[in-house]
N, C-alpha and C. Protein backbone atom coordinates (compact mmCIF):
# COMPACT_ATOMS: atom_id res chain seq x y z
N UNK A 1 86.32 27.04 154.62
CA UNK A 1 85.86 27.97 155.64
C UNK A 1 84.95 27.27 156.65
N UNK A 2 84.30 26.40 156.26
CA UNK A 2 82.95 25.53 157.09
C UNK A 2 83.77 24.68 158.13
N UNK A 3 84.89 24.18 157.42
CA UNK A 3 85.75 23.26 158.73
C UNK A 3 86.29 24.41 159.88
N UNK A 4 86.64 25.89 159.05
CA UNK A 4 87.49 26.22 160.15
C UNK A 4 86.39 26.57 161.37
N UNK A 5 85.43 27.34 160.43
CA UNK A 5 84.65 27.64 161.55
C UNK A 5 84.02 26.89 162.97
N UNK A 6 83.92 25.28 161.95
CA UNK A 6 83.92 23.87 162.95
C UNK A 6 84.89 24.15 164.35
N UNK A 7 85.91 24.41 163.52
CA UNK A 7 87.08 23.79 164.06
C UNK A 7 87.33 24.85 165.34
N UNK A 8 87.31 26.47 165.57
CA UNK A 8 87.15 26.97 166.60
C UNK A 8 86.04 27.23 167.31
N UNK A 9 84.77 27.11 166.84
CA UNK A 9 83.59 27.45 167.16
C UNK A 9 83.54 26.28 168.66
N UNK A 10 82.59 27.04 169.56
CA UNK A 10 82.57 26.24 170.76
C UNK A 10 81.96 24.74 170.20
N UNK A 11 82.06 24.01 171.10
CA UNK A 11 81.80 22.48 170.87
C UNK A 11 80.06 21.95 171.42
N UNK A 12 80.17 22.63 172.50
CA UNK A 12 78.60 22.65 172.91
C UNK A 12 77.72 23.74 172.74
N UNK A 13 76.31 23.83 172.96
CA UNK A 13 75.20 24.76 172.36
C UNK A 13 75.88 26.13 172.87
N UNK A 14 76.04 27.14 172.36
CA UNK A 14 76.39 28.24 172.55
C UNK A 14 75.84 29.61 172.29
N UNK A 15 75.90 30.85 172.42
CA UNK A 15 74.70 32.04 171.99
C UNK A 15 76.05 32.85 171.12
N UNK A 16 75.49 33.67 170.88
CA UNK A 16 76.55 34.46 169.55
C UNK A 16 76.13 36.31 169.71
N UNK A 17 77.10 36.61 170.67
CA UNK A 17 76.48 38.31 170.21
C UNK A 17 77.32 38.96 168.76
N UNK A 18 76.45 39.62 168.51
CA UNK A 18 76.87 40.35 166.95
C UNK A 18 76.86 41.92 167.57
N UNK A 19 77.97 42.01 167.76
CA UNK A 19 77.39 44.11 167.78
C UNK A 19 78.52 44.73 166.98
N UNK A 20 78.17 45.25 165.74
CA UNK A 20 78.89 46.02 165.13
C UNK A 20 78.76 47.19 165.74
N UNK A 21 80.00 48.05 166.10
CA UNK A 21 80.41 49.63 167.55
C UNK A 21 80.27 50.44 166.28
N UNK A 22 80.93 49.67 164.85
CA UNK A 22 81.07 51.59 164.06
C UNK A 22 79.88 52.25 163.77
N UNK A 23 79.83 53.33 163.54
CA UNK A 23 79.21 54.39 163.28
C UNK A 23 78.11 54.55 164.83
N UNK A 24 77.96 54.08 165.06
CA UNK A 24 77.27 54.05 166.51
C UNK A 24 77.67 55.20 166.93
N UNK A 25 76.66 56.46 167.57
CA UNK A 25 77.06 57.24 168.81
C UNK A 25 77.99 56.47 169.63
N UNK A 26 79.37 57.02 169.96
CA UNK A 26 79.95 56.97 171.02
C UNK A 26 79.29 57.33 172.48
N UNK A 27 78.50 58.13 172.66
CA UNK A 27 77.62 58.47 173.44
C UNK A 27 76.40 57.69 173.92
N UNK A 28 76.27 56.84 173.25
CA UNK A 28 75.39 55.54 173.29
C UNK A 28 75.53 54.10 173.72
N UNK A 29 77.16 53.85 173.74
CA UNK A 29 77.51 53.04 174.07
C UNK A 29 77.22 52.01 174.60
N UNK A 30 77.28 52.99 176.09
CA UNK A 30 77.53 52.49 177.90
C UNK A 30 76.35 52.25 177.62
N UNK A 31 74.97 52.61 177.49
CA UNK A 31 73.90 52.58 177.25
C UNK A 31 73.40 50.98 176.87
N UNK A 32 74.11 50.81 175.30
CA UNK A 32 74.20 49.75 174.22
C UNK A 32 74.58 48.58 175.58
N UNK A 33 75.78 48.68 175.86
CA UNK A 33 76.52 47.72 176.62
C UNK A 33 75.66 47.26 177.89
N UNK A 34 75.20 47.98 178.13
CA UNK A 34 73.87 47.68 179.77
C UNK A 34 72.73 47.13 178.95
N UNK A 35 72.34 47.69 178.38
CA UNK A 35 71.09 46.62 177.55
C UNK A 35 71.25 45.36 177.12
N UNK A 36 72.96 45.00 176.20
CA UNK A 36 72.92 43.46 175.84
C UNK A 36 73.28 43.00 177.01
N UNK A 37 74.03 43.52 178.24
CA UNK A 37 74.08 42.25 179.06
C UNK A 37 72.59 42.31 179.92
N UNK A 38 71.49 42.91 179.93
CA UNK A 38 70.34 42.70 180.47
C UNK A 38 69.88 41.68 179.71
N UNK A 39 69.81 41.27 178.42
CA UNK A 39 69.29 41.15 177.58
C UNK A 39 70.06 39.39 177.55
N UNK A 40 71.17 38.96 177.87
CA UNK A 40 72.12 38.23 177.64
C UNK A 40 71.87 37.75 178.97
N UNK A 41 71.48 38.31 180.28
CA UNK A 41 71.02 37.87 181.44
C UNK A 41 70.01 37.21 181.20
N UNK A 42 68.90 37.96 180.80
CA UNK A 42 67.66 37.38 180.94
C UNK A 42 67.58 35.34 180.07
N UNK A 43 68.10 35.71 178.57
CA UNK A 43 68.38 34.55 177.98
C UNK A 43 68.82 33.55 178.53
N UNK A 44 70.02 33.74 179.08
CA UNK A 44 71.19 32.92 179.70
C UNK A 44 70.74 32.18 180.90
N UNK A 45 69.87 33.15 181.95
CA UNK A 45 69.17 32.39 183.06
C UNK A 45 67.86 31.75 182.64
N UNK A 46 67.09 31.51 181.57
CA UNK A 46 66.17 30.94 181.76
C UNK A 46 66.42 29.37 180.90
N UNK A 47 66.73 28.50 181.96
CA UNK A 47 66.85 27.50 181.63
C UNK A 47 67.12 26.01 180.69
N UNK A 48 65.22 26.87 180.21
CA UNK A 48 65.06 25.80 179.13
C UNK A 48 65.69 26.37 178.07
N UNK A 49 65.47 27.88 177.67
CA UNK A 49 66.07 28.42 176.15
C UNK A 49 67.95 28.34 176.13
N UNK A 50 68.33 28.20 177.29
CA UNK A 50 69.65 28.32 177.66
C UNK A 50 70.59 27.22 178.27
N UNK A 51 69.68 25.88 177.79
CA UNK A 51 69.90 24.68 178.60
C UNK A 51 71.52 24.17 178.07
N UNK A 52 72.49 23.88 178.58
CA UNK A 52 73.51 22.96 178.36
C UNK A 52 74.34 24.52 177.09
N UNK A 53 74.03 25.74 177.23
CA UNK A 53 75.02 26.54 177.13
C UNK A 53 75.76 27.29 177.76
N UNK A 54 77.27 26.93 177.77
CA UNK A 54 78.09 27.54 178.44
C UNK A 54 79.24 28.68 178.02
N UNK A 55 78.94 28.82 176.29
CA UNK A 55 79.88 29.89 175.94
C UNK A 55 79.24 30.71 175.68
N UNK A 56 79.44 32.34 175.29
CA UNK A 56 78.97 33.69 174.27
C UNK A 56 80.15 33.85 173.29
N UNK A 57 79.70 33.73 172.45
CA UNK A 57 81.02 34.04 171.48
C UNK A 57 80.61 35.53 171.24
N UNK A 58 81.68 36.54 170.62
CA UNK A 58 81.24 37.99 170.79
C UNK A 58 81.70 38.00 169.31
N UNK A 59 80.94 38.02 168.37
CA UNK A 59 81.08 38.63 166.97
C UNK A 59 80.93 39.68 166.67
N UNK A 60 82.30 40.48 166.54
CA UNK A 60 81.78 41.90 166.76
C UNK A 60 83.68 42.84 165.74
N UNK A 61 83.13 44.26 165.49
CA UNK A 61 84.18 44.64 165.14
C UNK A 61 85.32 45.30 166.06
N UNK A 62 84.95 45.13 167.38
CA UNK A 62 86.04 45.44 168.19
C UNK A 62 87.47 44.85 168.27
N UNK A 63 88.51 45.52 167.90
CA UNK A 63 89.85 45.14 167.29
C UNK A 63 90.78 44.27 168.32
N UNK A 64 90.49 43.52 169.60
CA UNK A 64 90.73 43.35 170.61
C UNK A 64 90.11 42.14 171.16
N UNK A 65 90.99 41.12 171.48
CA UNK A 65 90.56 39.46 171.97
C UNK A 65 89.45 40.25 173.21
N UNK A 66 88.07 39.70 173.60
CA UNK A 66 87.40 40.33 174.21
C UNK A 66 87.87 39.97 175.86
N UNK A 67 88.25 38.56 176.17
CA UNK A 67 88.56 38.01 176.86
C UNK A 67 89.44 38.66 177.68
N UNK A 68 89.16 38.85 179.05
CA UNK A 68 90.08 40.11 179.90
C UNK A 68 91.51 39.38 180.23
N UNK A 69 92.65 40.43 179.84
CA UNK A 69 93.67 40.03 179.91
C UNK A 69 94.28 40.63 181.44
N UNK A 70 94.85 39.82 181.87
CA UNK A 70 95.24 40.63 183.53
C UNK A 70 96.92 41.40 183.09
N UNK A 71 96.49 42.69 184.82
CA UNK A 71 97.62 43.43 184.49
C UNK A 71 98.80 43.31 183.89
N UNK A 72 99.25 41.96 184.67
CA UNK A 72 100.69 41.85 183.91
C UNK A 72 100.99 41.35 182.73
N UNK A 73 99.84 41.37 181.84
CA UNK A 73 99.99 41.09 180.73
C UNK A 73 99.98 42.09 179.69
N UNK A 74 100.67 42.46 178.58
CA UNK A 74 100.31 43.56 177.84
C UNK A 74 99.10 43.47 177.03
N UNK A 75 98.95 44.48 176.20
CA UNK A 75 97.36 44.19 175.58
C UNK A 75 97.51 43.46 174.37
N UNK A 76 96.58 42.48 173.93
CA UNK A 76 96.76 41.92 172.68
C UNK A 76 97.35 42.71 171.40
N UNK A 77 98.09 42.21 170.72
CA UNK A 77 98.06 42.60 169.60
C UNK A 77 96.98 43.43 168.57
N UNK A 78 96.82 44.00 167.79
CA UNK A 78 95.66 44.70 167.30
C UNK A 78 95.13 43.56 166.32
N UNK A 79 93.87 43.29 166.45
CA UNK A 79 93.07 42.32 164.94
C UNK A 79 92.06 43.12 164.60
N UNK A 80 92.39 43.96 163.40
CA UNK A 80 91.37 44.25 162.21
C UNK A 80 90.43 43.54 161.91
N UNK A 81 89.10 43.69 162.30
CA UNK A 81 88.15 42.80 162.24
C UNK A 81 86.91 43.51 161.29
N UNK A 82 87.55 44.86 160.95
CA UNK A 82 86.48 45.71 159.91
C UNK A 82 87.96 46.66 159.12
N UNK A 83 87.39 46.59 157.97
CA UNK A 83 88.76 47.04 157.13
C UNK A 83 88.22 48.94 157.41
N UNK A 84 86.91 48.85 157.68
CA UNK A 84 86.50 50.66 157.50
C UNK A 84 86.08 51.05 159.38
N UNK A 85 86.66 50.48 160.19
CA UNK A 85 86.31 50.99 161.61
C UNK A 85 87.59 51.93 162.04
N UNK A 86 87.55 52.95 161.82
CA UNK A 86 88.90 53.47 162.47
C UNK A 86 88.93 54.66 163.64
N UNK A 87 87.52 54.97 163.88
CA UNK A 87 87.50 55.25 165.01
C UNK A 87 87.03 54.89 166.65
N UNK A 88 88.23 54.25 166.59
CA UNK A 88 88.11 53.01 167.61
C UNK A 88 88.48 54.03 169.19
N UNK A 89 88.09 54.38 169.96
CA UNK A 89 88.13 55.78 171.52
C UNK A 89 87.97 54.45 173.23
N UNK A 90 87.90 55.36 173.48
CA UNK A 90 88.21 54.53 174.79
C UNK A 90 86.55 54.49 175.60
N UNK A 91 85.65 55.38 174.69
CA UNK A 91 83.91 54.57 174.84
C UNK A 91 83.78 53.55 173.99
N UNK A 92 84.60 52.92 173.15
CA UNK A 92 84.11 51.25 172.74
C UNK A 92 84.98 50.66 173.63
N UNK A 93 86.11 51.06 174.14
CA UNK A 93 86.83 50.14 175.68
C UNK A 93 86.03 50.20 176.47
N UNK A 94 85.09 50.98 176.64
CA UNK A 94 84.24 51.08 178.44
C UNK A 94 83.21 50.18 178.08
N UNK A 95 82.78 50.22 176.80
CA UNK A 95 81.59 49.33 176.42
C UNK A 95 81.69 48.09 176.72
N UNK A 96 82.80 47.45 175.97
CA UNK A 96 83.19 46.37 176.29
C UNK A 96 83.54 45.52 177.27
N UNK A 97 84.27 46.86 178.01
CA UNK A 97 84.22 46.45 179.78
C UNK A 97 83.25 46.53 180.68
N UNK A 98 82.09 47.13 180.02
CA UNK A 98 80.69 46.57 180.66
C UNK A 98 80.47 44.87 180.39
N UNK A 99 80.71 45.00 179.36
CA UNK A 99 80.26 43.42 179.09
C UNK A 99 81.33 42.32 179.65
N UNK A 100 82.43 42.70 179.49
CA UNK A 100 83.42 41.85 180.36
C UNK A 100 83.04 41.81 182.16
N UNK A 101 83.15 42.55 182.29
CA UNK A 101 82.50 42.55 183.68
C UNK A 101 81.58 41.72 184.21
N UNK A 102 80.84 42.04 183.58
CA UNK A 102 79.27 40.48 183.57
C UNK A 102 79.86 39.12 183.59
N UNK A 103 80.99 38.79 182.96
CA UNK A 103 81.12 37.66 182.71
C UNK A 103 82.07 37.51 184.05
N UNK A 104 82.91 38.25 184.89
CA UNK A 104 83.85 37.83 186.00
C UNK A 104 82.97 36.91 186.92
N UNK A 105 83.52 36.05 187.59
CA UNK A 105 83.15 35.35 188.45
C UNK A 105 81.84 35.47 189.27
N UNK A 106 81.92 37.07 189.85
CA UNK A 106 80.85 37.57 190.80
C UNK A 106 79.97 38.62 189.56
N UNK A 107 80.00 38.58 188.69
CA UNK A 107 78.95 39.15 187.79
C UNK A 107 78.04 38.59 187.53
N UNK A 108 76.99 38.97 186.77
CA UNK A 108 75.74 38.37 186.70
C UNK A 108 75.42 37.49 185.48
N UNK A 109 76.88 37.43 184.81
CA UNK A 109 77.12 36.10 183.81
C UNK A 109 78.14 35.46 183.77
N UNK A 110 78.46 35.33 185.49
CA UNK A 110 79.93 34.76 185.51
C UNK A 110 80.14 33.05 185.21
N UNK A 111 78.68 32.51 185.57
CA UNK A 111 78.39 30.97 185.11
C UNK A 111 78.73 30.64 183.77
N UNK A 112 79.37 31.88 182.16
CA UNK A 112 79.33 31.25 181.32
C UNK A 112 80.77 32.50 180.84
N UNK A 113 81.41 31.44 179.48
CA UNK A 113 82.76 32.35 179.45
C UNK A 113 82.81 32.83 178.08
N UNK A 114 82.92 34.41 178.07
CA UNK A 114 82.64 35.01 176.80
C UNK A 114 84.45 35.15 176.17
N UNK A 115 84.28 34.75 174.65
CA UNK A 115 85.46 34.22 174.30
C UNK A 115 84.99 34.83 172.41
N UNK A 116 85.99 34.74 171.51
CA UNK A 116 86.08 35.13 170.21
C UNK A 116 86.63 34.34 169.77
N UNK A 117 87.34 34.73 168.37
CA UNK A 117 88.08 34.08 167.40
C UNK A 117 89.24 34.31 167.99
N UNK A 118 89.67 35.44 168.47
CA UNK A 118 90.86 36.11 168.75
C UNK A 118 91.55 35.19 169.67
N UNK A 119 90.26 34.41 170.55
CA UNK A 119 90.84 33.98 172.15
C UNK A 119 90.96 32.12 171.38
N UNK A 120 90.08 32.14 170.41
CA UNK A 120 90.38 30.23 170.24
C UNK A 120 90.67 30.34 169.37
N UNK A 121 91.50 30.91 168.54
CA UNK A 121 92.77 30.76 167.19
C UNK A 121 94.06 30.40 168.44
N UNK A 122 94.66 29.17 168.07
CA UNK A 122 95.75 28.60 168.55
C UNK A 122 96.74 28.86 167.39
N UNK A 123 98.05 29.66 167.88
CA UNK A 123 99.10 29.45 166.64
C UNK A 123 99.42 28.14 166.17
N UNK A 124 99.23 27.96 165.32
CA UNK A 124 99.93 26.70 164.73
C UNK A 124 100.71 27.43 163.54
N UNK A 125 101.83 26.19 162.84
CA UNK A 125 102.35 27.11 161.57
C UNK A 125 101.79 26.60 160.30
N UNK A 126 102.11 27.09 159.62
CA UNK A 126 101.67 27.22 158.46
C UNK A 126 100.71 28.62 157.98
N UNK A 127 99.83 28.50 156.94
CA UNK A 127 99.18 29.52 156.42
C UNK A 127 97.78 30.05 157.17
N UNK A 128 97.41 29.09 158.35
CA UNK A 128 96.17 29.16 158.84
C UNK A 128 96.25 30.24 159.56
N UNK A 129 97.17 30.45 160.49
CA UNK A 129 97.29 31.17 161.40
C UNK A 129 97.37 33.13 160.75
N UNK A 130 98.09 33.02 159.74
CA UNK A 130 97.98 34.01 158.95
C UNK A 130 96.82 34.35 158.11
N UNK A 131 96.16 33.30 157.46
CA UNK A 131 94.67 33.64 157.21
C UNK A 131 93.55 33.90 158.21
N UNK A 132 93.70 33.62 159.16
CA UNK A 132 93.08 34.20 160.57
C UNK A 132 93.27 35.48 161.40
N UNK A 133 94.21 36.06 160.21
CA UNK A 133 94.25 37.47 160.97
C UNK A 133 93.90 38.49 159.43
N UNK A 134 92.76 37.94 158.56
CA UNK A 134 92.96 38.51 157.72
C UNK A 134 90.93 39.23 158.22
N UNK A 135 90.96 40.04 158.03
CA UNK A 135 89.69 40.85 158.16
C UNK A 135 88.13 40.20 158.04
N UNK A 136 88.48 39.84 156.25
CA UNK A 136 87.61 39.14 155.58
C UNK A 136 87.15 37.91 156.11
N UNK A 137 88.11 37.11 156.04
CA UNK A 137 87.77 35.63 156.64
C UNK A 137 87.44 35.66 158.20
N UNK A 138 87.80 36.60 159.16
CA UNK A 138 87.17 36.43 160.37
C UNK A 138 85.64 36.74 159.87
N UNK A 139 85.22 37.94 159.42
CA UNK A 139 83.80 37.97 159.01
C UNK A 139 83.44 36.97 158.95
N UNK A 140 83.92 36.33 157.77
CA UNK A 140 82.78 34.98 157.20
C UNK A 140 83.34 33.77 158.14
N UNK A 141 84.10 33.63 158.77
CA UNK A 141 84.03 32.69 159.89
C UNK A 141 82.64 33.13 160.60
N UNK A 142 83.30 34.29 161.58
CA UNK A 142 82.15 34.94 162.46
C UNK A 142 80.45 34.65 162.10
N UNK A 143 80.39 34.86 161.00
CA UNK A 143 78.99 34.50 159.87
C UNK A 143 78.49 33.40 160.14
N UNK A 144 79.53 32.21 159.91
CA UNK A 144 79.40 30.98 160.17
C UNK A 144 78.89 30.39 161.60
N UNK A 145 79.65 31.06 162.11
CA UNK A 145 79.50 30.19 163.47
C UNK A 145 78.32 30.88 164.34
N UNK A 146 78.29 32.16 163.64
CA UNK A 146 76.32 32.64 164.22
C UNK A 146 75.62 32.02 163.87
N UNK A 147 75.59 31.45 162.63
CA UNK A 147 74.64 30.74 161.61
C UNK A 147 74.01 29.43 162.88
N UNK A 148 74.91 28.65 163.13
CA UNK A 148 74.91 27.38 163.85
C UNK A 148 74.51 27.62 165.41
N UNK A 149 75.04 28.71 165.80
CA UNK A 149 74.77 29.14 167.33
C UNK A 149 72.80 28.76 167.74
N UNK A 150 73.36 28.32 169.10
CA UNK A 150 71.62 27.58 169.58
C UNK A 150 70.50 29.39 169.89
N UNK A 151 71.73 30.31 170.46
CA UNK A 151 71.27 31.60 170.27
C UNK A 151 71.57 32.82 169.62
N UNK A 152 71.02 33.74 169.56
CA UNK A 152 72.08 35.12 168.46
C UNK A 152 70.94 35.95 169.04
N UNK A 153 71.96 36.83 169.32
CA UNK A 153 71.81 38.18 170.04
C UNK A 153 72.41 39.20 168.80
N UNK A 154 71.93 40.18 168.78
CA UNK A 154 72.16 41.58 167.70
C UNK A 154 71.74 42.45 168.30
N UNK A 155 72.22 43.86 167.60
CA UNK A 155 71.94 45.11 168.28
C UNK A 155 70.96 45.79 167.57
N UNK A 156 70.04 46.34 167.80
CA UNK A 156 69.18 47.10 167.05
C UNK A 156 70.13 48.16 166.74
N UNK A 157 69.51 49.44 165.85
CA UNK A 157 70.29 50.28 165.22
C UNK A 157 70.48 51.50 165.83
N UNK A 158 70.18 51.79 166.88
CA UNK A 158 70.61 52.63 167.33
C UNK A 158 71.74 52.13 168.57
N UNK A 159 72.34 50.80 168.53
CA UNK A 159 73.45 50.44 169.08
C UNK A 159 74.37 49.60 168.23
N UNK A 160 73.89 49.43 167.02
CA UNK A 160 74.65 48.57 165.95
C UNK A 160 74.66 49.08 164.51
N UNK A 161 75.86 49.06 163.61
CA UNK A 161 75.78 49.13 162.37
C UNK A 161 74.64 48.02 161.76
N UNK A 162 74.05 48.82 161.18
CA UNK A 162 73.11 47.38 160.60
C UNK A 162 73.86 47.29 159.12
N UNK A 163 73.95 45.88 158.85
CA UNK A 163 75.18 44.97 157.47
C UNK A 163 74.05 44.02 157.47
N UNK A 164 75.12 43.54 156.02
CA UNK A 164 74.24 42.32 155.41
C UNK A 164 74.62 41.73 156.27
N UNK A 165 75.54 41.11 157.08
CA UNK A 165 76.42 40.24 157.83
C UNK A 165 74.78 39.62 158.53
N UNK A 166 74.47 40.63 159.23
CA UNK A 166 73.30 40.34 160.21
C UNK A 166 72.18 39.67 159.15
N UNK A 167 71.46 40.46 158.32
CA UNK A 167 70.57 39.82 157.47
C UNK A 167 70.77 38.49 157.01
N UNK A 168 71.77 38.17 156.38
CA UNK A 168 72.59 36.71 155.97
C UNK A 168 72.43 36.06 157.14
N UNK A 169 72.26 36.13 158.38
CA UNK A 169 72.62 35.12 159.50
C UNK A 169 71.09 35.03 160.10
N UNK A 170 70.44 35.99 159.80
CA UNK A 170 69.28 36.24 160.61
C UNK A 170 68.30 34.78 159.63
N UNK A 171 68.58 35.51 158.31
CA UNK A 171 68.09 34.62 157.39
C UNK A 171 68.09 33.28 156.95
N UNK A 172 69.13 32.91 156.98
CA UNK A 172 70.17 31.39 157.04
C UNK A 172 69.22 30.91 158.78
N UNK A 173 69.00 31.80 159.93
CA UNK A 173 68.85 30.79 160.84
C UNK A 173 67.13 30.75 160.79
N UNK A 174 66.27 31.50 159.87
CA UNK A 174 65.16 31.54 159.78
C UNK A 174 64.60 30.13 158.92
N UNK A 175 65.22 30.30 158.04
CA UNK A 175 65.64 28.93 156.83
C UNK A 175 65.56 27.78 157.78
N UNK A 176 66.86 27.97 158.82
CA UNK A 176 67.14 26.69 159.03
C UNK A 176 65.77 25.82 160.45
N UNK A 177 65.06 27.19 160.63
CA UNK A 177 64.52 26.92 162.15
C UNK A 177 63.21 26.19 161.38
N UNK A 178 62.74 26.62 159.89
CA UNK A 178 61.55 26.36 158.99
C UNK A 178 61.81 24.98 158.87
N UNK A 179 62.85 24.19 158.52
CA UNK A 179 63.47 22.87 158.22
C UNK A 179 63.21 22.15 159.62
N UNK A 180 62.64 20.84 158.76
CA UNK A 180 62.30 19.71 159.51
C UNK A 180 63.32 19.18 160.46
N UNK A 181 63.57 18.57 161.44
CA UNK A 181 64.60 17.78 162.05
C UNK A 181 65.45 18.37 163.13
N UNK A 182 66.23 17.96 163.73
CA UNK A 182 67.32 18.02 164.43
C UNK A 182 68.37 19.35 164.67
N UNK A 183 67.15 20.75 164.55
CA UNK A 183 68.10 21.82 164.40
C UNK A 183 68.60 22.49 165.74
N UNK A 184 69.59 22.68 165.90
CA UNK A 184 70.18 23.40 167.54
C UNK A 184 69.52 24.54 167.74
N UNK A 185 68.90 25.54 166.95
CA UNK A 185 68.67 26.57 166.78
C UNK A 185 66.81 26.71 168.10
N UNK A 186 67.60 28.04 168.78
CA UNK A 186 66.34 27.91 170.03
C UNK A 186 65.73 29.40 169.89
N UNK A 187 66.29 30.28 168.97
CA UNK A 187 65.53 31.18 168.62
C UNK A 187 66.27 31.61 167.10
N UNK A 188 65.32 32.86 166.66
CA UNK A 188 66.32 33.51 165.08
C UNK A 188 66.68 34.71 165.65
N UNK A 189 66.43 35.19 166.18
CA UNK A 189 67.12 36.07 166.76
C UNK A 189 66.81 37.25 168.23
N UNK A 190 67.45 37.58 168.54
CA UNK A 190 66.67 38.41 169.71
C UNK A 190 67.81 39.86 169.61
N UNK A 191 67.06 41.04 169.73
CA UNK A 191 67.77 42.68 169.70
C UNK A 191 67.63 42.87 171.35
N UNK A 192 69.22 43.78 171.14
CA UNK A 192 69.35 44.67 172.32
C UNK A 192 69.35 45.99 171.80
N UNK A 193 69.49 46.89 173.18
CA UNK A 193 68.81 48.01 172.81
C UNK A 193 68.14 48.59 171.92
């Protein structure tokens, strides 16, 4: 699991949003979604905490490569990324397209490119490609590659399921920021809304 996560995780310092949508007010959303990209602004432009990062990876249970696909393309395939999210409405699409938005060219995080598992899983054949669409293992990928991220962004609870997922990562990067030496890590964590 440690290689794969290697193996798609961006290559240079990168930030990591975590927002678990289920159980969340639907009504809260748009709300949720304007706060992390304020929140993802502020980080992202200040320099020193944000120096030499150019990706957001979006760890999150939204069933959908986050990465905007243009018209003439159909919509991704569906990826189960929570075995218990099933009420998935078209306020976790608007949410999301708040945050996509930010990232277009003329948005106010168009300098950096928000991307998933969904968007850097390359088919190859064999069994990988099929273990990459399995629920579980995106989690603990996802896990992984927050763990290592130079930033991590999370949702407080009135815009996020709160999981161990978060505690495990929050914790692992608290651990790792306490440890002597050479760690990428430029904060343990920072909440939106």
């Amino acid at each position: 699991m440690h290689n794969l996560a290697v193996k798609y995780a961006p290559k240079e310092p990168y930030l990591v949003v975590q927002w678990r949508m289920e159980s969340v007010d639907p009504e809260l959303l748009e709300d949720c979604a304007h706060s992390l990209v304020d929140v993802l602004s502020r980080l992202l432009h200040d320099s020193v905490l944000a120096a030499n990062v150019t990706s957001v990876w979006f760890a999150s249970d939204y069933p959908y490569p986050v990465a905007k696909h243009g018209p003439s393309q159909r919509r991704p395939e569906l990826i189960a990324k929570s075995g218990t999210f099933r009420d998935f409405d078209t306020q976790h699409e608007d949410a999301v397209e708040i945050l996509r938005s930010a990232f277009n060219k003329q948005g106010e995080l168009g300098d950096w490119m928000l991307t998933d598992f969904a968007d850097a899983i390359v088919p190859e054949k064999g069994g990988e490609t099929e273990l990459l669409h399995d629920s579980g293992v995106l989690a603990i990928l996802d896990k992984l590659v927050s763990m290592k991220a130079a930033l991590f962004v999370s949702g407080a609870s009135r815009c996020s399921r709160r999981s161990s997922f978060t505690k495990q990562v929050v914790d692992a990067r608290a651990e790792e920021g306490r440890q002597v030496g050479d760690s990428n890590l430029r904060n343990v964590v920072e909440v939106f809304g």
